[in-house]
Protein backbone atom coordinates (compact mmCIF):
# COMPACT_ATOMS: atom_id res chain seq x y z
CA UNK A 1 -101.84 -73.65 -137.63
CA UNK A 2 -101.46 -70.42 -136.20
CA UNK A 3 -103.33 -68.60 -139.20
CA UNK A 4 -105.80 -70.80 -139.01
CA UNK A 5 -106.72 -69.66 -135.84
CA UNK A 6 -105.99 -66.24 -136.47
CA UNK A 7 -108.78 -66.18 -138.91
CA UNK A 8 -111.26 -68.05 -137.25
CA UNK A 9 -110.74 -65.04 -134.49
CA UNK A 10 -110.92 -62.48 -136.77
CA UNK A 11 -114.35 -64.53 -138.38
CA UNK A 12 -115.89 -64.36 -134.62
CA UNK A 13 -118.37 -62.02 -134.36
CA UNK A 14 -119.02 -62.89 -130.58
CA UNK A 15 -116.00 -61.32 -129.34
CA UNK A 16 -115.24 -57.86 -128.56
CA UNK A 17 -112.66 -56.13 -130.48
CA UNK A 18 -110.42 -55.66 -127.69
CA UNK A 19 -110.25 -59.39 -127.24
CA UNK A 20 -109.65 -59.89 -130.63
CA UNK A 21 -106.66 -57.73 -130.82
CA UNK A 22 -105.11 -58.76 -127.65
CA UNK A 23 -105.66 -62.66 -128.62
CA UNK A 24 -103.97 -61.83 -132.21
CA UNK A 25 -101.02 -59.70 -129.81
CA UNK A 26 -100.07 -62.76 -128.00
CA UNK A 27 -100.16 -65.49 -131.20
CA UNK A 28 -97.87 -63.16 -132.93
CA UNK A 29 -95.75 -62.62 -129.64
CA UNK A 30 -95.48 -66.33 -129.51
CA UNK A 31 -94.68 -66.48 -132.85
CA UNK A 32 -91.65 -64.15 -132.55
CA UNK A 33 -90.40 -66.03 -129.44
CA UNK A 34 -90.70 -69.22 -131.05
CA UNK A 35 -89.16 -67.85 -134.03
CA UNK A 36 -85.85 -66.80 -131.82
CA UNK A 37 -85.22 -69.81 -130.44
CA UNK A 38 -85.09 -71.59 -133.75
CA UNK A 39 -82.57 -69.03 -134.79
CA UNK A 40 -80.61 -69.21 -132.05
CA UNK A 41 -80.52 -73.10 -132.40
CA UNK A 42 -79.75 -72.49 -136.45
CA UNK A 43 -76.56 -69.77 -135.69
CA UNK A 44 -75.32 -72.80 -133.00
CA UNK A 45 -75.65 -75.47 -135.57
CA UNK A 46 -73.81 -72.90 -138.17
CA UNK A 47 -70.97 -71.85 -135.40
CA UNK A 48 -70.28 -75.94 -134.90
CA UNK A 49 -70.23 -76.72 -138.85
CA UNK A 50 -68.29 -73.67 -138.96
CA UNK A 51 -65.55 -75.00 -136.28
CA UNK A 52 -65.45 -78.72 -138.04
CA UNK A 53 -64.92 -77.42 -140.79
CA UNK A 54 -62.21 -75.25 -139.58
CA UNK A 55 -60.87 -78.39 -137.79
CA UNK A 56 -60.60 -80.13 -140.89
CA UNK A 57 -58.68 -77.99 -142.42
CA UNK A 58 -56.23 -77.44 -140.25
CA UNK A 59 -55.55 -81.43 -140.42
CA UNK A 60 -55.32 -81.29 -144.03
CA UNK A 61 -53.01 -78.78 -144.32
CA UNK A 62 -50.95 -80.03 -141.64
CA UNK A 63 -50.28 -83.21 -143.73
CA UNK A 64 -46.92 -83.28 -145.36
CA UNK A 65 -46.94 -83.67 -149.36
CA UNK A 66 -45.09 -85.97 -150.78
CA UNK A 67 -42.87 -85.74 -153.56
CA UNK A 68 -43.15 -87.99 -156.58
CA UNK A 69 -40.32 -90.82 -156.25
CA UNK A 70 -38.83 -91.21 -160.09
CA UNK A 71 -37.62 -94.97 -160.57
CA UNK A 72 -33.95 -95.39 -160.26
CA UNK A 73 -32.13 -95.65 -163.40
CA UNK A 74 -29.50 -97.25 -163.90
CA UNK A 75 -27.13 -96.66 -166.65
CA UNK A 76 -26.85 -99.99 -168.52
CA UNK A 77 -30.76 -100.30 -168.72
CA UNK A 78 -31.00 -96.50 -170.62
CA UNK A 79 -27.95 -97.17 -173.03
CA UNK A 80 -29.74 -100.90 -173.64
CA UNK A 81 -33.15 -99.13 -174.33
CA UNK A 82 -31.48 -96.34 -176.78
């Protein structure tokens, strides 16, 4: 889009060259402020995935392991087994 125009102002010959450059000045100032904004939004987005997943781990490791329950055995069941 924008280099598209940018080279149909560069192809006009009707222009004056200080026209041209300022023209080109602002696209590519407009460029770099759109450009900021959508990092700005992308290091929010990061700083919230960041935070869930530092949320989730904290409830993970905050659940208790349990320990593996070995069947009862009772003494008359191993010596009938044997």
């Amino acid at each position: 889009m924008f280099s598209d125009n940018l080279d149909a102002l560069i192809a006009n010959d009707e222009m004056e060259d200080e026209t041209k450059f300022s023209l080109e000045a602002k696209m590519q100032q407009s460029i770099i402020n759109v450009d900021k904004q959508l990092m700005a939004k992308r290091n929010m987005l990061l700083n919230i995935e960041k935070e869930t997943l530092m949320t989730l781990k904290a409830q993970l490791s905050s659940i208790p392991k349990k320990k593996e329950e070995k069947p009862a055995q009772n003494k008359f069941t191993v010596i009938g087994n044997g």
